[in-house]
C-alpha atoms as a PDB file:
ATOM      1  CA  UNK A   1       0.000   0.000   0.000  1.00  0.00           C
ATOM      2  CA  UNK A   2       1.396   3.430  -1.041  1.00  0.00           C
ATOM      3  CA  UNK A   3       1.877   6.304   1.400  1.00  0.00           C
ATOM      4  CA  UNK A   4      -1.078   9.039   0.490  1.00  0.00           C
ATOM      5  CA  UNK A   5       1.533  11.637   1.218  1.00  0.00           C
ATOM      6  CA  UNK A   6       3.640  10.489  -1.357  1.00  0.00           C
ATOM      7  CA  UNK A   7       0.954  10.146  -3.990  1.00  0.00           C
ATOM      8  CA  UNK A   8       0.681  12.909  -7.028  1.00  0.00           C
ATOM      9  CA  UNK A   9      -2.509  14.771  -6.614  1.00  0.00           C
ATOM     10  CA  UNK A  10      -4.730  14.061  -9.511  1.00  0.00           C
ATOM     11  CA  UNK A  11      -4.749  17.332 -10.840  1.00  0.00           C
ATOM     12  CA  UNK A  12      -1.165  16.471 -11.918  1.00  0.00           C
ATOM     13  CA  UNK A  13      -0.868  13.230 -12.528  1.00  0.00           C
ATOM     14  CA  UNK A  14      -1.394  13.516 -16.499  1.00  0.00           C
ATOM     15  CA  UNK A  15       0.260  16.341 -18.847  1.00  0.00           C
ATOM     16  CA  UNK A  16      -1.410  19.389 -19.220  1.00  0.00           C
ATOM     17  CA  UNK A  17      -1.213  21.507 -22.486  1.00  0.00           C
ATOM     18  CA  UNK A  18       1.649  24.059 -21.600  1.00  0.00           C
ATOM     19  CA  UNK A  19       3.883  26.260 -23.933  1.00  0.00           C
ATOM     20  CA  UNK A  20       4.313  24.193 -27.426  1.00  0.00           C
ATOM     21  CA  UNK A  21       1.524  21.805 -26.192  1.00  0.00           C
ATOM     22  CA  UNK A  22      -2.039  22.539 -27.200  1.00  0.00           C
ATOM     23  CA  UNK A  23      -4.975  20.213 -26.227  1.00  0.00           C
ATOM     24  CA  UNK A  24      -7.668  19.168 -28.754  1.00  0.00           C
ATOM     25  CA  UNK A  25     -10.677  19.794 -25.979  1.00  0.00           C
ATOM     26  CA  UNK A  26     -10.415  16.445 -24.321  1.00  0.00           C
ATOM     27  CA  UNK A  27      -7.247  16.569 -22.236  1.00  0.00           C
ATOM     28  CA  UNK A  28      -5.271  15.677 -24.833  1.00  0.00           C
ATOM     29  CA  UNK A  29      -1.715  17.662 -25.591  1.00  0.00           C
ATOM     30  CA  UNK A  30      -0.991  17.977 -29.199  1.00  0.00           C
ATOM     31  CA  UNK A  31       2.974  16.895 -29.030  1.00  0.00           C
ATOM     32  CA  UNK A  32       4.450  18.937 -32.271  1.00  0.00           C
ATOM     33  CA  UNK A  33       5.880  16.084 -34.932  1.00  0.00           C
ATOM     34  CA  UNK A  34       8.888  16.813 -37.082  1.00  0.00           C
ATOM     35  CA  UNK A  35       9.854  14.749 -39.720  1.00  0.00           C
ATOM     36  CA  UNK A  36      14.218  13.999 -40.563  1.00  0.00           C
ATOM     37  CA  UNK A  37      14.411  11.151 -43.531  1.00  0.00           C
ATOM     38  CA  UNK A  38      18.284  10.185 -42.851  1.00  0.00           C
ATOM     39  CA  UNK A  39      20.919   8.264 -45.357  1.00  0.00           C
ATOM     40  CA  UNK A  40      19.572  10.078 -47.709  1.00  0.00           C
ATOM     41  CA  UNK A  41      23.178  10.521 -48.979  1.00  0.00           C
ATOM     42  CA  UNK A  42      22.692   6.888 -50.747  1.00  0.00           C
ATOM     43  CA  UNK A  43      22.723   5.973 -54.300  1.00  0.00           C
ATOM     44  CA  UNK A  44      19.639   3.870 -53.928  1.00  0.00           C
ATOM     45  CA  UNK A  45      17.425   6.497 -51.689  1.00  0.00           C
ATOM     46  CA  UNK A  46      14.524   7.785 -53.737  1.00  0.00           C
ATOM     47  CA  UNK A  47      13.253  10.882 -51.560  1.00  0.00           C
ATOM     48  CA  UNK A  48      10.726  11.538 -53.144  1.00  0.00           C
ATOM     49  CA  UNK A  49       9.442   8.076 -52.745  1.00  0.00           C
ATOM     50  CA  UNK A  50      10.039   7.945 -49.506  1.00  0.00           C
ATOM     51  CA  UNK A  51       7.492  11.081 -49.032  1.00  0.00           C
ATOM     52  CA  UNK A  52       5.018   9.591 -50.773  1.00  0.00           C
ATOM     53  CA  UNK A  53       4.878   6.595 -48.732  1.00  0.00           C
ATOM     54  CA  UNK A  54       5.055   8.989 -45.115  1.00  0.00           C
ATOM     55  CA  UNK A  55       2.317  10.787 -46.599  1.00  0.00           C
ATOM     56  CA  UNK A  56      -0.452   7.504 -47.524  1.00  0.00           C
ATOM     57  CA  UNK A  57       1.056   5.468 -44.476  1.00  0.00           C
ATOM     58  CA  UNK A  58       0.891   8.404 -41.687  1.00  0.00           C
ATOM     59  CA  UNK A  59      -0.871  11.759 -42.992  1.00  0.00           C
ATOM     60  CA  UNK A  60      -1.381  14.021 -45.792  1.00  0.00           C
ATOM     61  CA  UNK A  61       0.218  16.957 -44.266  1.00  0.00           C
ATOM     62  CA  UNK A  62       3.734  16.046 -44.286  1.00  0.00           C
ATOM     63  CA  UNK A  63       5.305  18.919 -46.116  1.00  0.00           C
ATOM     64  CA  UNK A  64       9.131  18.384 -46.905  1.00  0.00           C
ATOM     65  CA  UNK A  65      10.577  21.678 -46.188  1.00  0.00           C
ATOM     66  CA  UNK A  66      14.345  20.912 -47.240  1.00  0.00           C
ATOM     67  CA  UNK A  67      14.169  23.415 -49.627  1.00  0.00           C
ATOM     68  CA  UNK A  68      10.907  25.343 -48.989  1.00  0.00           C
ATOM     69  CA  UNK A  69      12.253  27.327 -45.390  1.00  0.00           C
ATOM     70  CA  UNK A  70      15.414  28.516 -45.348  1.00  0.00           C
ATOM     71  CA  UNK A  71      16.317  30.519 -42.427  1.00  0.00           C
ATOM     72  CA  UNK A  72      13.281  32.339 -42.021  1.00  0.00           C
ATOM     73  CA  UNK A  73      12.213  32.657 -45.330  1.00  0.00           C
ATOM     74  CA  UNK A  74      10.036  30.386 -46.783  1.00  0.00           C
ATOM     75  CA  UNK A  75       9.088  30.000 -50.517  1.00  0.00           C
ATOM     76  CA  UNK A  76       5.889  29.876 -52.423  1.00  0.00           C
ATOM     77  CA  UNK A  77       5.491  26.536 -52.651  1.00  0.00           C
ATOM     78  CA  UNK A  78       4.927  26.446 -49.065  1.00  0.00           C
ATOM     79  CA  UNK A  79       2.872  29.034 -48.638  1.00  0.00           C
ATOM     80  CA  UNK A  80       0.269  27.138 -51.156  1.00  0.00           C
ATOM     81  CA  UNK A  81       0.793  24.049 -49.235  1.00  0.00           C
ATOM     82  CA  UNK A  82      -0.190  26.041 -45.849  1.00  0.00           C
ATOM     83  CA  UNK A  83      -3.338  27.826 -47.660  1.00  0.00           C
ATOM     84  CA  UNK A  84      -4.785  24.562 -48.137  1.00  0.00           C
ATOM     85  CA  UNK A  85      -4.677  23.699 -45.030  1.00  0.00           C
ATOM     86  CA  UNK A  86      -6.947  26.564 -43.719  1.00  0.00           C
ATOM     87  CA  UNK A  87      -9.728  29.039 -44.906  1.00  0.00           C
ATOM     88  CA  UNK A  88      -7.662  31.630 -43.364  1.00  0.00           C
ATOM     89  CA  UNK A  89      -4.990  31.045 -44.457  1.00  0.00           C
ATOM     90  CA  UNK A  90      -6.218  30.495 -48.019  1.00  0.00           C
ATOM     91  CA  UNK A  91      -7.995  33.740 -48.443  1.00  0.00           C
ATOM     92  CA  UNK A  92      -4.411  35.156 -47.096  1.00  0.00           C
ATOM     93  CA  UNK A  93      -2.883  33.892 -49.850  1.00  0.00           C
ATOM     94  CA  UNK A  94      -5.254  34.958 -52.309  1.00  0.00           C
ATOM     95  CA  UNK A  95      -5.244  38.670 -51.128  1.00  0.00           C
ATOM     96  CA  UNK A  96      -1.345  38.070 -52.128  1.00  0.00           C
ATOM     97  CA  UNK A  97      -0.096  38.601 -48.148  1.00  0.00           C
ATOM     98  CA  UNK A  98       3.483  38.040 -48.681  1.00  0.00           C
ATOM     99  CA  UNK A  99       4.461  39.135 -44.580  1.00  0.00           C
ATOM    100  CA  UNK A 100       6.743  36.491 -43.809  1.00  0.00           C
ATOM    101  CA  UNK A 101       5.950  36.817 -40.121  1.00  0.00           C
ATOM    102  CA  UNK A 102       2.383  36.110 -40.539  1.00  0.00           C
ATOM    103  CA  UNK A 103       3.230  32.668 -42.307  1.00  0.00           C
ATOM    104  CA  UNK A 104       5.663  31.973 -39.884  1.00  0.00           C
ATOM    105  CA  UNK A 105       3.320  32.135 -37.376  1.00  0.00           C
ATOM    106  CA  UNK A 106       1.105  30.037 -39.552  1.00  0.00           C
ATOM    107  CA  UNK A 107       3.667  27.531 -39.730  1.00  0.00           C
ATOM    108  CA  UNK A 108       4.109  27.351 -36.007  1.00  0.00           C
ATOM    109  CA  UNK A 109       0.287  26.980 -35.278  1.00  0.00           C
ATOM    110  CA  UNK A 110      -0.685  24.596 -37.777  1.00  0.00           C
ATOM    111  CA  UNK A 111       2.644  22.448 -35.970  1.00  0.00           C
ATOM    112  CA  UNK A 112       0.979  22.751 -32.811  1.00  0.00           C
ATOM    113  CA  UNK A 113      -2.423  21.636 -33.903  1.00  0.00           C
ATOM    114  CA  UNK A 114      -0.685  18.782 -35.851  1.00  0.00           C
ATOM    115  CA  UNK A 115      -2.050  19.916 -38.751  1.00  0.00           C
ATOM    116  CA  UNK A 116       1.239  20.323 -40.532  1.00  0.00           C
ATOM    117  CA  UNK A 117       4.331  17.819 -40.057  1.00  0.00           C
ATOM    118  CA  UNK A 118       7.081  19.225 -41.449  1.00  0.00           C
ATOM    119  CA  UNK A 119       9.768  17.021 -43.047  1.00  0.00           C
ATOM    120  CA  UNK A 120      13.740  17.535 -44.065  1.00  0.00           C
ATOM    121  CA  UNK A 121      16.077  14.902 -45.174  1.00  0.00           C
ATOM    122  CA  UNK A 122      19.769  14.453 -45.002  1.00  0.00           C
ATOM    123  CA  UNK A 123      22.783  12.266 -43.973  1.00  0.00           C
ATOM    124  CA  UNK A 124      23.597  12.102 -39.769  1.00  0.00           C
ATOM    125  CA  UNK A 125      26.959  10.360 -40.627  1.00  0.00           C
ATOM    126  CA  UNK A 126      28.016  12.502 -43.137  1.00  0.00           C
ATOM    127  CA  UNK A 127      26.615  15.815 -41.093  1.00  0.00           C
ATOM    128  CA  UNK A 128      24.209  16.985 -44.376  1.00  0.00           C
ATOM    129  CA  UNK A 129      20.987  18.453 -43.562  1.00  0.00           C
ATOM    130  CA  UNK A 130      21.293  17.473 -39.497  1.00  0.00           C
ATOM    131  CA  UNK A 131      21.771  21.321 -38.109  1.00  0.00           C
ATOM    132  CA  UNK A 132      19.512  22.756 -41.017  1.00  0.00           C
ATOM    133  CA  UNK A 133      17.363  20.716 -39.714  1.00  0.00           C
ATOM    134  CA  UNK A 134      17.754  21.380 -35.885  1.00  0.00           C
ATOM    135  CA  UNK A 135      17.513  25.284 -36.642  1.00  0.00           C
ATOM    136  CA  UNK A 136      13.954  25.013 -38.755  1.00  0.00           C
ATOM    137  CA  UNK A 137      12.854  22.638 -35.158  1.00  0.00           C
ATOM    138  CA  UNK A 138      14.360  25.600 -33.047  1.00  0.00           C
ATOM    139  CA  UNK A 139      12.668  28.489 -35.730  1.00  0.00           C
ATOM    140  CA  UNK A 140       9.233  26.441 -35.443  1.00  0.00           C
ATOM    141  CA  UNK A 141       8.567  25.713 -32.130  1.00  0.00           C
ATOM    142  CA  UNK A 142       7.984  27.439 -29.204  1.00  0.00           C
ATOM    143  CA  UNK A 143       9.218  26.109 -25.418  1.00  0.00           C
ATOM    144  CA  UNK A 144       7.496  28.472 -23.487  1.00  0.00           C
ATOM    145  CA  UNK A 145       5.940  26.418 -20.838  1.00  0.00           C
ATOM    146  CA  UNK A 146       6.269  26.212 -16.811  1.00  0.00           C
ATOM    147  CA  UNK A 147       7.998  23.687 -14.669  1.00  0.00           C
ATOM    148  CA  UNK A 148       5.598  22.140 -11.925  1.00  0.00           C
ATOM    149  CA  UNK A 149       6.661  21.189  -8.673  1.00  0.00           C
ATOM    150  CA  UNK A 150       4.961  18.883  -5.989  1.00  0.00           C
ATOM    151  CA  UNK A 151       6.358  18.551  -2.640  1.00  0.00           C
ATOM    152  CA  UNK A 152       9.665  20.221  -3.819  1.00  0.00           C
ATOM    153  CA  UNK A 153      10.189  17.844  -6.698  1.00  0.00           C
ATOM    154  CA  UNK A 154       9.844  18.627 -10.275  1.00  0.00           C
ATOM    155  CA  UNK A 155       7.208  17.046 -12.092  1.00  0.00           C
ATOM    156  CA  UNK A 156       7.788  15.968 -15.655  1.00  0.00           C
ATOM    157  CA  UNK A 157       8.004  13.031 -18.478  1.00  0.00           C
ATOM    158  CA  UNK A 158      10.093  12.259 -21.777  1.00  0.00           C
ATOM    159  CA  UNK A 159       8.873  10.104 -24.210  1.00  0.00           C
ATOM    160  CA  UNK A 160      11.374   8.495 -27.176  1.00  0.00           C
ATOM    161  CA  UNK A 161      10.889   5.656 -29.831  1.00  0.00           C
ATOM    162  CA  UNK A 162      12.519   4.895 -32.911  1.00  0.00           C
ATOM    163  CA  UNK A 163      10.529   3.418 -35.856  1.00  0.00           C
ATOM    164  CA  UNK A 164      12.942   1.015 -37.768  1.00  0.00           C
ATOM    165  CA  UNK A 165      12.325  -0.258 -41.422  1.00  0.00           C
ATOM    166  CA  UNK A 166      13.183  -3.699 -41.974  1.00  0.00           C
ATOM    167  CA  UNK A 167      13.204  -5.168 -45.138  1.00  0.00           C
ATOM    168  CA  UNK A 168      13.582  -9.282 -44.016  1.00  0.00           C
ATOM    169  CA  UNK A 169       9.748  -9.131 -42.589  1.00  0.00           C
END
């Protein structure tokens, strides 16, 4: 039997929606998902393949942005992908707003709604694409959320996993 003074109240047992997490009305936190495809420094890696088959096997709104956000600016072909993701957004783009802040704002809450995934590709071993990548996850995401204590101790989680591909099943 477990000490009641030792317990976590209920009220903070779960996560609760704080800085980059938003809940969908049911308690949920949306956890922002980025995309990196790696080894794509191969001879036999077909990127383009490989987005096709994120995009039927997981979602529709992957949106490899390799080439379409650099630094902060980010290209056309982007900016159509984001208008179809929202009426807003859409009649945005059709007025011709070309304010870069506005669609990077876009960009960061369509992430935290999960209704954009954004997606980059490189090589880890061979250092392509990694800190490109790290500075378009700093550039779209924001950590502004508060630590929680109980009793003195602060309250938090981590959650990893690694999806692996293989080819003999």
């Amino acid at each position: 039997m477990k000490n009641s003074n030792t317990q976590i109240p209920p009220s903070l047992r779960y996560p609760r929606p704080c800085g980059f997490l938003f809940g969908d009305g049911t308690g949920h936190p949306f956890i922002p998902t980025f995309f990196f495809i790696n080894k794509t420094d191969r001879e036999t890696v077909n990127v383009n393949a490989v987005l096709k088959q994120l995009r039927e096997d997981l979602t529709p709104d992957l949106c490899d942005i390799t080439n379409t956000f650099k630094d902060i600016f980010i290209k056309n072909d982007l900016i159509e992908f984001l208008a179809e993701k929202d009426e807003k957004l859409l009649e945005s783009y059709l007025s011709g707003k070309n304010d870069n802040d506005f669609w990077l704002n876009a960009i960061k809450r369509l992430i935290q709604q999960n209704r954009f995934f954004p997606c980059s590709h490189g090589s880890a071993l061979h250092d392509t694409g990694v800190l490109e990548f790290l500075k378009k996850l700093d550039r779209l995401t924001d950590t502004n959320y508060s630590t929680i204590f109980w009793k003195g101790i602060i309250i938090g989680s981590k959650v990893e996993f690694e999806i692996k591909h293989d080819t003999m099943i």
